[in-house]
Structure formats: structure tokens, C-alpha cells
N, C-alpha and C. Protein backbone atom coordinates (compact mmCIF):
# COMPACT_ATOMS: atom_id res chain seq x y z
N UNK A 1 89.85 88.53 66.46
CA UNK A 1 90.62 89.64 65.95
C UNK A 1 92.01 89.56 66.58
N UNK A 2 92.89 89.05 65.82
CA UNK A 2 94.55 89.50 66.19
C UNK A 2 94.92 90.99 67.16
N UNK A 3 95.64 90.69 68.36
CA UNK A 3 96.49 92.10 68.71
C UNK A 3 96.65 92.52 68.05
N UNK A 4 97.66 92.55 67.01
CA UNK A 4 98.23 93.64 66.10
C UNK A 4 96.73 94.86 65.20
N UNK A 5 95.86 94.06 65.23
CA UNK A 5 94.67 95.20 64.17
C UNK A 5 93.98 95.80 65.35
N UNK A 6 94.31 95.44 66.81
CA UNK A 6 93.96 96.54 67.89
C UNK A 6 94.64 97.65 68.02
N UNK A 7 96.14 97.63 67.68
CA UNK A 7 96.92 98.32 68.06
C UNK A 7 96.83 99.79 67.83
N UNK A 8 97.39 100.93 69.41
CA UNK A 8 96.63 101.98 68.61
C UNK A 8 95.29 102.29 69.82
N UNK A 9 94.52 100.67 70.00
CA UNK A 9 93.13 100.80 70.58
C UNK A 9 93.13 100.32 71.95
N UNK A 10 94.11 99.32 71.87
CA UNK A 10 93.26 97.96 73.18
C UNK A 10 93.24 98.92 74.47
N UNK A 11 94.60 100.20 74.75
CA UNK A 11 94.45 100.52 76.28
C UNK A 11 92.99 101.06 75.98
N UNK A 12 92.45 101.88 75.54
CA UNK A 12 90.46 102.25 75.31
C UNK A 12 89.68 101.30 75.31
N UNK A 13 90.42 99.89 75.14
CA UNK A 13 89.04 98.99 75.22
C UNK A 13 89.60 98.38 76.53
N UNK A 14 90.50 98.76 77.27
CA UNK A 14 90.70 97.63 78.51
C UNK A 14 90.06 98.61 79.30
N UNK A 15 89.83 99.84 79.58
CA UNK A 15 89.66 100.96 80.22
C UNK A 15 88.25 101.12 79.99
N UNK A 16 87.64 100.71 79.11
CA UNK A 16 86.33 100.52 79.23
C UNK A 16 85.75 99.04 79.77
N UNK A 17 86.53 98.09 79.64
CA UNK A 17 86.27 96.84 80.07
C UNK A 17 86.36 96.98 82.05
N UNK A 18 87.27 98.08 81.98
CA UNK A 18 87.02 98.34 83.72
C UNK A 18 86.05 99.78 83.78
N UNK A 19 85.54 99.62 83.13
CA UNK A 19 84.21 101.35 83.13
C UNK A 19 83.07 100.47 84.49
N UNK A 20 82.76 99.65 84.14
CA UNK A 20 81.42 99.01 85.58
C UNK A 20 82.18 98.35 86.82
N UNK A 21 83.01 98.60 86.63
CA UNK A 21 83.69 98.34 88.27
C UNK A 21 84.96 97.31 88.32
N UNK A 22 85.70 97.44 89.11
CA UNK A 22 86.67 96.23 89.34
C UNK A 22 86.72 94.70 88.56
N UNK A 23 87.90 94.65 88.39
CA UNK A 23 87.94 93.15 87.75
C UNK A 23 89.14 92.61 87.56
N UNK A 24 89.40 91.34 87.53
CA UNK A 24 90.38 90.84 87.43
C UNK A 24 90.89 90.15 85.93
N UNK A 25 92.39 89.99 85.89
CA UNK A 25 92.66 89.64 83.89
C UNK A 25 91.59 89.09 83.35
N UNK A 26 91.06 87.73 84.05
CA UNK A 26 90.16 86.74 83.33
C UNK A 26 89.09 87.78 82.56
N UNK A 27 88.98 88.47 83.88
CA UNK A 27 87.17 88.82 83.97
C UNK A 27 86.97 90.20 83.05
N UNK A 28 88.25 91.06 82.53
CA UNK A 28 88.76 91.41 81.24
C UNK A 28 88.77 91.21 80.39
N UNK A 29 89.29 89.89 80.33
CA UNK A 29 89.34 89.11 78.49
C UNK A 29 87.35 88.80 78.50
N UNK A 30 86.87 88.01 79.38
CA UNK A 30 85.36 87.51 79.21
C UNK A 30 84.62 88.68 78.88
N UNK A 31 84.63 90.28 79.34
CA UNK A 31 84.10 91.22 78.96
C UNK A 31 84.34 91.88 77.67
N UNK A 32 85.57 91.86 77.45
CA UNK A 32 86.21 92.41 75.60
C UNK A 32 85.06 91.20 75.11
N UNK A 33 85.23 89.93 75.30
CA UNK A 33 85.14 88.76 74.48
C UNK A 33 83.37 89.01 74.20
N UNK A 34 82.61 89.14 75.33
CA UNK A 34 81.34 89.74 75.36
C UNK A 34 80.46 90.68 74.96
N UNK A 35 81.23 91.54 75.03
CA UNK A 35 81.10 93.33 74.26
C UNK A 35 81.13 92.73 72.53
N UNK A 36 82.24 92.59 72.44
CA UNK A 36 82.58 91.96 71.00
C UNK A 36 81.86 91.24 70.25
N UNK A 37 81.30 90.22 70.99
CA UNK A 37 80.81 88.53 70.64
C UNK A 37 81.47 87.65 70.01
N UNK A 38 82.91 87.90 70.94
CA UNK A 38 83.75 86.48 70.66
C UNK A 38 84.75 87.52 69.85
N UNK A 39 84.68 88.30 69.28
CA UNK A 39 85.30 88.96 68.16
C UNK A 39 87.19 88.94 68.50
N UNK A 40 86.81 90.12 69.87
CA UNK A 40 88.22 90.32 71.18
C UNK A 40 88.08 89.68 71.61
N UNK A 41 89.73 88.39 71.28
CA UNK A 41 89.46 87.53 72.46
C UNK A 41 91.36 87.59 72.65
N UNK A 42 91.57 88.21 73.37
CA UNK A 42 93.25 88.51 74.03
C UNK A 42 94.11 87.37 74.50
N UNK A 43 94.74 87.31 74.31
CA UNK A 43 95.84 86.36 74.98
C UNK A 43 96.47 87.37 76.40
N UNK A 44 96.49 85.73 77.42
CA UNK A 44 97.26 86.83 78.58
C UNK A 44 98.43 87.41 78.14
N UNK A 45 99.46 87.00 77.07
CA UNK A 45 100.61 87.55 77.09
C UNK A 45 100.40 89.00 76.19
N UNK A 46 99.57 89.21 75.70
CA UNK A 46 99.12 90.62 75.20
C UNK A 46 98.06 91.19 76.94
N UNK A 47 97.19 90.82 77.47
CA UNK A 47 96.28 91.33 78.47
C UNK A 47 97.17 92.07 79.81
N UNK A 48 98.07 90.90 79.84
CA UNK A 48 98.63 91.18 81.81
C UNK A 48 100.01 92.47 81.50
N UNK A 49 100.48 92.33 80.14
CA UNK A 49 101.90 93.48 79.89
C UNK A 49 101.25 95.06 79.77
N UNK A 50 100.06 94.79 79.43
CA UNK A 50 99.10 95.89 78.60
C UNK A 50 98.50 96.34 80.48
N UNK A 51 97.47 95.52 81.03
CA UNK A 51 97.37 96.22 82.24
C UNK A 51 98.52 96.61 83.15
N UNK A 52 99.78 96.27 83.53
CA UNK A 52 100.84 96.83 84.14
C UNK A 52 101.09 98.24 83.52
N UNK A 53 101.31 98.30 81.56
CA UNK A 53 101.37 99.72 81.83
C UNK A 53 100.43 100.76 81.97
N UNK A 54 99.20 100.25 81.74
CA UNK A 54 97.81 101.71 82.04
C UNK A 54 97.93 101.08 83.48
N UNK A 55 98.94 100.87 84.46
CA UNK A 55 98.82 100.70 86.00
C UNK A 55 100.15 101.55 86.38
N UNK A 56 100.90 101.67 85.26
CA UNK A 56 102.20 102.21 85.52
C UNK A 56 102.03 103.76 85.37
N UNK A 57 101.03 103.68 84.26
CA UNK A 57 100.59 104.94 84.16
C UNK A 57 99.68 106.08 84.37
N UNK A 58 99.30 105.61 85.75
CA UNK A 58 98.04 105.68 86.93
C UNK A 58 96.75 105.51 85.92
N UNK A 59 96.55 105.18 85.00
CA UNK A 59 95.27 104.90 84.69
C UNK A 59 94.39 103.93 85.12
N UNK A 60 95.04 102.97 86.00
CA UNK A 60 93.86 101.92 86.57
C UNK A 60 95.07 101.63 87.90
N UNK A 61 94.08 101.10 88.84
CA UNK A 61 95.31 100.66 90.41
C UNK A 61 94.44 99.18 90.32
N UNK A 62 95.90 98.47 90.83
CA UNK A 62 95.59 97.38 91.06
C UNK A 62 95.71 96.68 92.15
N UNK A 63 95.29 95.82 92.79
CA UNK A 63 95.31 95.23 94.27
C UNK A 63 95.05 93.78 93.94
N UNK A 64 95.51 93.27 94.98
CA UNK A 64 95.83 91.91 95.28
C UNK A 64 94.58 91.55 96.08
N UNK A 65 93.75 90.52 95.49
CA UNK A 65 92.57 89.87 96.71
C UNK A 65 93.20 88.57 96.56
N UNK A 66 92.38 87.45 97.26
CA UNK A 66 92.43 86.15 97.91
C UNK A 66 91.00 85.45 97.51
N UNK A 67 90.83 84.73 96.20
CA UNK A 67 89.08 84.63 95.87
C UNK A 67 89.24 82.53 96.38
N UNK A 68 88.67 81.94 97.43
CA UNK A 68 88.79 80.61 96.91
C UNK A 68 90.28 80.32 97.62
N UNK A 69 91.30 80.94 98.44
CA UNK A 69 92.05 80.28 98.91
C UNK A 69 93.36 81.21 97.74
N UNK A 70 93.00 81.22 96.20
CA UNK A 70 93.69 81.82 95.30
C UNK A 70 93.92 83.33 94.95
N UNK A 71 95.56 83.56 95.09
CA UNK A 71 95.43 84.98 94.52
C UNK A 71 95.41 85.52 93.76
N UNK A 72 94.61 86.98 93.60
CA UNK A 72 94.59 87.36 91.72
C UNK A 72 94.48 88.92 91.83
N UNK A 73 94.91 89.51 91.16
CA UNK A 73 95.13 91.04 91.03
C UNK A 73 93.90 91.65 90.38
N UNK A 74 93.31 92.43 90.73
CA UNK A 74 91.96 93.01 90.63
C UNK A 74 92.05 94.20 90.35
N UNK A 75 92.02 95.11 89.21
CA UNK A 75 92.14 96.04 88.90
C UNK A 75 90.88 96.86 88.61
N UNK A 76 90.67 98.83 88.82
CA UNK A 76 89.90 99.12 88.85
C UNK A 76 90.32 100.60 88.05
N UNK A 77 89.32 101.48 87.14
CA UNK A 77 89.69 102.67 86.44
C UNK A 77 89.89 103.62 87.82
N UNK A 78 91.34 104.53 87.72
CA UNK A 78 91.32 105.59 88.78
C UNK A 78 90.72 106.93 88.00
N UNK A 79 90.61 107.88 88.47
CA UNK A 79 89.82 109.88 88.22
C UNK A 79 90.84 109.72 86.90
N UNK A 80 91.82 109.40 87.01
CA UNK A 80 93.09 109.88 85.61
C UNK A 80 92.21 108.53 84.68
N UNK A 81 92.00 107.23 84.76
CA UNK A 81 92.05 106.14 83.47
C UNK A 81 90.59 107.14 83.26
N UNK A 82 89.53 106.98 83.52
CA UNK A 82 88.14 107.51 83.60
C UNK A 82 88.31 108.70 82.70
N UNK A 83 89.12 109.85 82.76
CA UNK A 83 89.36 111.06 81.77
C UNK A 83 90.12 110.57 80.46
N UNK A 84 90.91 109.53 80.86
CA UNK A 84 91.44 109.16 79.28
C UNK A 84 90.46 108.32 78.64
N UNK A 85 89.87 107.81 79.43
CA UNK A 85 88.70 106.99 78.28
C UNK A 85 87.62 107.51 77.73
N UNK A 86 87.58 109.01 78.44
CA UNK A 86 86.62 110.01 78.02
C UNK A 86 87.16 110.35 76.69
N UNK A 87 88.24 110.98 76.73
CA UNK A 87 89.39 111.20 75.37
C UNK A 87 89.10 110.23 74.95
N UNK A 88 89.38 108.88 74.88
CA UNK A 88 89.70 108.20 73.89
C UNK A 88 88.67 107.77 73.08
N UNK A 89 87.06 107.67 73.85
CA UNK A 89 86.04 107.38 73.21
C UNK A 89 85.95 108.71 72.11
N UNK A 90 85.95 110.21 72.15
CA UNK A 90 86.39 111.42 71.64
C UNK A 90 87.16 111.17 69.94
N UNK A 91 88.45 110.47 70.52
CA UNK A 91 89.08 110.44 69.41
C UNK A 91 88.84 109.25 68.40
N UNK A 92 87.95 108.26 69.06
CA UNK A 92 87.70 106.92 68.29
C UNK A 92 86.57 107.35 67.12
N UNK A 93 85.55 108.58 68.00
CA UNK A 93 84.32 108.72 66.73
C UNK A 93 85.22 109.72 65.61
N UNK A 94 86.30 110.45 66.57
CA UNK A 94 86.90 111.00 64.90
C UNK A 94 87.08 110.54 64.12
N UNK A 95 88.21 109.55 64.42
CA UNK A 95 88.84 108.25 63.64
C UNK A 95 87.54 107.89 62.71
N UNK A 96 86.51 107.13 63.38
CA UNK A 96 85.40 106.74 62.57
C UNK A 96 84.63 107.37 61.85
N UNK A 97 84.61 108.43 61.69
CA UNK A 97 83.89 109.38 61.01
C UNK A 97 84.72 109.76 59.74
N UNK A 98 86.01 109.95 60.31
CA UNK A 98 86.62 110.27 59.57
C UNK A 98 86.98 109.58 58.32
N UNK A 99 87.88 108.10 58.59
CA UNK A 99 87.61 106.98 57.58
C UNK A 99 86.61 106.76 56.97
N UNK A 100 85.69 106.70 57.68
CA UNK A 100 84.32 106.31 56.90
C UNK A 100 83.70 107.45 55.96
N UNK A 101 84.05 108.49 56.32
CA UNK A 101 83.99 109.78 54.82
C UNK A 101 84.96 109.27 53.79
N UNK A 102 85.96 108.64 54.08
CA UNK A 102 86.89 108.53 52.96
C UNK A 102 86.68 107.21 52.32
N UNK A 103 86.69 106.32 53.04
CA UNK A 103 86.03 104.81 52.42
C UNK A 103 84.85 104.59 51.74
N UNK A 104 83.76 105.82 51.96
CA UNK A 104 82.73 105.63 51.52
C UNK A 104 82.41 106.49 50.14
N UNK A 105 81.74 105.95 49.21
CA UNK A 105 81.56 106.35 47.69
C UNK A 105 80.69 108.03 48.28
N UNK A 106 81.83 109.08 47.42
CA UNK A 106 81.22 109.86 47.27
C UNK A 106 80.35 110.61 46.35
N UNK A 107 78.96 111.01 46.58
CA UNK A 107 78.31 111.46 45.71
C UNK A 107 78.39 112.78 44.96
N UNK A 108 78.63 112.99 43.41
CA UNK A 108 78.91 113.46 43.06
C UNK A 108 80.65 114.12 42.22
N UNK A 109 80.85 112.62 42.83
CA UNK A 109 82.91 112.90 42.48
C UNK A 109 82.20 112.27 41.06
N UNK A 110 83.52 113.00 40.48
CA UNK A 110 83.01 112.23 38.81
C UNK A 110 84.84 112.34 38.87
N UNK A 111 85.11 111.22 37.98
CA UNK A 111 86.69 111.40 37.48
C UNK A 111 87.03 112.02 36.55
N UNK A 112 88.18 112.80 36.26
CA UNK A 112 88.64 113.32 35.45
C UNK A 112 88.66 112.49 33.93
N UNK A 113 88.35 113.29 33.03
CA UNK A 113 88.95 112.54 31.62
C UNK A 113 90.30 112.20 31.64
N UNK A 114 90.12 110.60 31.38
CA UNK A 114 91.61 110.12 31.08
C UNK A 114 91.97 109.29 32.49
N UNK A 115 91.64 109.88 33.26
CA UNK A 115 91.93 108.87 35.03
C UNK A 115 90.97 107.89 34.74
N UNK A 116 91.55 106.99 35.73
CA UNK A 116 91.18 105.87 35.78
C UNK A 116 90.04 105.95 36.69
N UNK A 117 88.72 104.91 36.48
CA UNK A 117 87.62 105.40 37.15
C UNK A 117 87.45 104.76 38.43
């Protein structure tokens, strides 16, 4: 699935991708990619711009470890990302409920004489 048909979504799915604890970019993209089954699969240049701002915007803190000699930034949901992902899961079943009343054939619409059916 392309960034662009996330858009709108990905900070709710990165914020759930840190819902079971700490993790670092990689270990981000392998969890979207997992959850999904291959579906989300991010590029860092969409992943690492996207965690700086839910980091800018206290929704997740990030820290610097040392794994292997190598360093890598390890990010984790703070009390603030944790309440927006509460919201956002909230507003996703609207969304879905909502579309899906409208996309879906309703029973009993009949068309007007003369409209097109």
C-alpha cells in the first residue's frame, strides 16, 4: 500500500505499532508490515519524518541505545501518544462505519422514475 492512501492514518498506525512496548524504525516498519501481511510496508523516508513529528508532538519519546556496538533511536508511546490512539482508534470505527453505510447497497432505496438506476 502506497503512503499517500495512508494519509490521514499512518500517525494511528505508528502509535499502535508502539502500543506493546518500545521499538526502534526497523522494528516499526516489520510490525506495520506484520499486522498488515506485507500490505504496510513504509519507506524510511516516509517512517523516520513521520516519527520526529508524533516525537515533536509529545506523542512518543525517543532515546538513543547502543544494540551490537551500533546506534539506533528507540522510541516508545508517552500518557499523551496512548490517549491519542485511544481517539484515533474512536474515530477510525466512525470513518468505517460510516463509509461502509454509504458504499454498501441499500435495502429498500428504489430510484426515482426517470433517474438513472
Amino acid at each position: 500500500m502506497r503512503a499517500e492512501a495512508l494519509k490521514g492514518h499512518l500517525d494511528g498506525l505508528l502509535l499502535a505499532a508502539l502500543e506493546p512496548g518500545p521499538a526502534h524504525g526497523f522494528a516499526v516498519m516489520a510490525e506495520l508490515r506484520r499486522r498488515t501481511g506485507g500490505t504496510v510496508d513504509l519507506e524510511s523516508g516516509t517512517l523516520y519524518p513521520a516519527l520526529r513529528r508524533l516525537e515533536e508532538a509529545g506523542l512518543i519519546a525517543g532515546t538513543w541505545t547502543t544494540v551490537a556496538g551500533r546506534r539506533r533511536r528507540e522510541y516508545q508511546l508517552t500518557d499523551r501518544g496512548r490517549r491519542a490512539l485511544s481517539v484515533e482508534r474512536g474515530v477510525w470505527r466512525e470513518f468505517v462505519a460510516t463509509i461502509g453505510a454509504a458504499l454498501e447497497p441499500s435495502e429498500g432505496f428504489q430510484a426515482s422514475p426517470g433517474s438513472p438506476a
